[in-house]
Protein backbone atom coordinates (compact mmCIF):
# COMPACT_ATOMS: atom_id res chain seq x y z
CA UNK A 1 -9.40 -70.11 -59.87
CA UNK A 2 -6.55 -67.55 -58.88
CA UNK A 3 -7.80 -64.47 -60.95
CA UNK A 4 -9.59 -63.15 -64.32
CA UNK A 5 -8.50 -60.75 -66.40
CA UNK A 6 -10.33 -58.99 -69.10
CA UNK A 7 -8.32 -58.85 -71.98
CA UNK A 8 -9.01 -55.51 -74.39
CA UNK A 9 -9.49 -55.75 -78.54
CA UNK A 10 -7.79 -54.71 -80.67
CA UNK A 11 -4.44 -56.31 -80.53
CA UNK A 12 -5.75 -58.83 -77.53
CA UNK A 13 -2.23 -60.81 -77.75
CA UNK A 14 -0.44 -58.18 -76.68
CA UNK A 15 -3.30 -57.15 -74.08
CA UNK A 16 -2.71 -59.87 -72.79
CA UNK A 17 0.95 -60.02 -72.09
CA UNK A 18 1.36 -56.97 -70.76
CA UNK A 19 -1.56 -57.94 -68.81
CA UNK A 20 0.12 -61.02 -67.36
CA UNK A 21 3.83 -59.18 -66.71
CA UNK A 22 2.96 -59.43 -62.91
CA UNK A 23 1.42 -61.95 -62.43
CA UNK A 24 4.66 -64.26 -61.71
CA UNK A 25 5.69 -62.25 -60.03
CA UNK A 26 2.03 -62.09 -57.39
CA UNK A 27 2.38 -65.78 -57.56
CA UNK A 28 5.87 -66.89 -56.89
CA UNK A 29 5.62 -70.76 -55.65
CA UNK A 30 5.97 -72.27 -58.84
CA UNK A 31 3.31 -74.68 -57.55
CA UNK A 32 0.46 -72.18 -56.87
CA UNK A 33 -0.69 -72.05 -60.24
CA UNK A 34 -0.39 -74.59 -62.62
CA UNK A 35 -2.32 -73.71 -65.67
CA UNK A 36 -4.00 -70.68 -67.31
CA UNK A 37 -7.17 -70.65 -70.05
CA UNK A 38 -7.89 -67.73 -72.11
CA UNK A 39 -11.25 -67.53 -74.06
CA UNK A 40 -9.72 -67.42 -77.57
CA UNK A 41 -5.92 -67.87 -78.71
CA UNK A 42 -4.89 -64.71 -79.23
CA UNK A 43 -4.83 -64.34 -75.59
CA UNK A 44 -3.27 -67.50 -74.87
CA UNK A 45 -0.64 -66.75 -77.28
CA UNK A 46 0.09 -63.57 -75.19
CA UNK A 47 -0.08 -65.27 -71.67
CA UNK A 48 2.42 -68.01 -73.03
CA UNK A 49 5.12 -64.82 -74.02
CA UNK A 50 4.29 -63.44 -70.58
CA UNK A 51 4.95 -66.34 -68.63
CA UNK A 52 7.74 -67.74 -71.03
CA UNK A 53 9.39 -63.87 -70.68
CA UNK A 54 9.25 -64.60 -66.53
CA UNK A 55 10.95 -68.07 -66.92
CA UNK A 56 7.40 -70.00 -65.60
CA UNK A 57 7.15 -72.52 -68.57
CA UNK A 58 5.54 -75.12 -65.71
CA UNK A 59 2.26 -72.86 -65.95
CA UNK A 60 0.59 -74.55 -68.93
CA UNK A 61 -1.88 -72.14 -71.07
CA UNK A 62 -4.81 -73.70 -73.25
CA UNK A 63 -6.58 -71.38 -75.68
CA UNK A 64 -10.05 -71.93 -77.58
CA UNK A 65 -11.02 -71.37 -81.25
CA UNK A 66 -7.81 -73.64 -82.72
CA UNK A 67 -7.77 -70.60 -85.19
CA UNK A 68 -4.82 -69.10 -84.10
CA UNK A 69 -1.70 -68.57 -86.44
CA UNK A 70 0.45 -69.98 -83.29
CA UNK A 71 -1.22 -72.96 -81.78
CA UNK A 72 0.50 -74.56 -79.52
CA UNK A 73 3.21 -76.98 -79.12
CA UNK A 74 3.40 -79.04 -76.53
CA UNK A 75 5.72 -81.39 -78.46
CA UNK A 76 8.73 -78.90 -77.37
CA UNK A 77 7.94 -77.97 -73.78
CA UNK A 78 6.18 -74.78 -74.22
CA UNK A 79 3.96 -73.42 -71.88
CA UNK A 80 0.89 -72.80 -74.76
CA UNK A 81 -0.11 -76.46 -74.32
CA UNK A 82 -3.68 -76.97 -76.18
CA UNK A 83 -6.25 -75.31 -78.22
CA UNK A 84 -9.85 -76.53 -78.67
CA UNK A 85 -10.87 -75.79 -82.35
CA UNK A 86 -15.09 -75.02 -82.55
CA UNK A 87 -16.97 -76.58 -85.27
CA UNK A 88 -18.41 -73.16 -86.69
CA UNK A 89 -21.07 -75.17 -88.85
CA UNK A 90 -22.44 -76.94 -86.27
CA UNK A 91 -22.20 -74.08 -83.84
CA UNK A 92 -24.22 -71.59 -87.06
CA UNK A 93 -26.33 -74.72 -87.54
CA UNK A 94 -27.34 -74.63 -83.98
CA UNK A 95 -28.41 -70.83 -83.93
CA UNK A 96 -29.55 -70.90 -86.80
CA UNK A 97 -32.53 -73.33 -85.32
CA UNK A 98 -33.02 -72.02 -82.02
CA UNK A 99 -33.57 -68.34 -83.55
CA UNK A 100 -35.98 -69.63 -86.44
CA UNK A 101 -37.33 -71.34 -82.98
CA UNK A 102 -37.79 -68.19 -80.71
CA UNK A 103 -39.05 -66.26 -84.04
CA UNK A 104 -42.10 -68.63 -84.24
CA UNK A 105 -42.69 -68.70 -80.66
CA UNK A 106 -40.70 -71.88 -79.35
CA UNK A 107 -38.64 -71.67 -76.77
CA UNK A 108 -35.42 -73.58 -76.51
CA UNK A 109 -35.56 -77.28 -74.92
CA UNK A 110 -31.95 -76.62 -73.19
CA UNK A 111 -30.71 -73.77 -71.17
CA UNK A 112 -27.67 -74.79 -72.35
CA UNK A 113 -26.22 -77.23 -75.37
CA UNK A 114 -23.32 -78.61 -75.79
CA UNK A 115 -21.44 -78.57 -78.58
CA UNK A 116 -18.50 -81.05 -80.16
CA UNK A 117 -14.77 -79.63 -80.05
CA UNK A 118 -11.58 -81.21 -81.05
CA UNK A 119 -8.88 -80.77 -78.91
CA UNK A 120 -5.56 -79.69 -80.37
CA UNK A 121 -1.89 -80.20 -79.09
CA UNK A 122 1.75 -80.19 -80.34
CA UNK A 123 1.75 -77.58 -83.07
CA UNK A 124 3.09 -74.73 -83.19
CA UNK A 125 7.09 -73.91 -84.07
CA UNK A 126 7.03 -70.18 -82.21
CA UNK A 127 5.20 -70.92 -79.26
């Protein structure tokens, strides 16, 4: 990992952009870094207009919720490459048990679980 950037709410797409304005510019071998995540699309939508804006459509950007109104497409060469959509029922399903669990006592079986995702490319016409 290069760096992490916090990105603020409200308006986190546009956090993020002018967030990212300098970071082409800190990393100028176009092979240094060659991909960028951001914890929910908004973000990702605002690191693709960054980079796009600085002419580094190599660095690929994948988001995660798949809820965005601008997922990404891949098809035509953008740099917003994926999204991974989260199955909200089984993710409300999931708490749902593990707090009735705690309530009565139980604690969880996992530190961690691990959820299913679906993976989402090639979408998006303003990307």
């Amino acid at each position: 990992m290069v760096e992490s950037r916090h990105v603020a709410v409200p308006d986190p797409a546009e956090d993020a952009k002018k967030s990212l304005q300098d970071f082409p510019a800190a990393h100028p071998d176009a092979n240094a870094v060659r991909g960028g995540w951001a914890a929910w699309d908004e973000p990702a939508f605002g690191a693709t207009q960054a980079i796009r804006a600085a002419g580094r459509d190599g660095i690929a950007v994948v988001g995660w919720t798949g809820r965005t109104s601008c997922p990404p497409r891949s098809a035509k060469g953008g740099p917003f490459k994926a999204t991974v959509r989260q199955d909200e029922d089984v993710i409300a399903d999931r708490v749902v048990v593990l707090v009735e669990d705690s309530l009565h006592g139980k604690q969880p079986e996992e530190r961690e679980y691990r959820l299913p995702g679906q993976v989402l490319t090639g979408w998006c016409a303003r990307c």
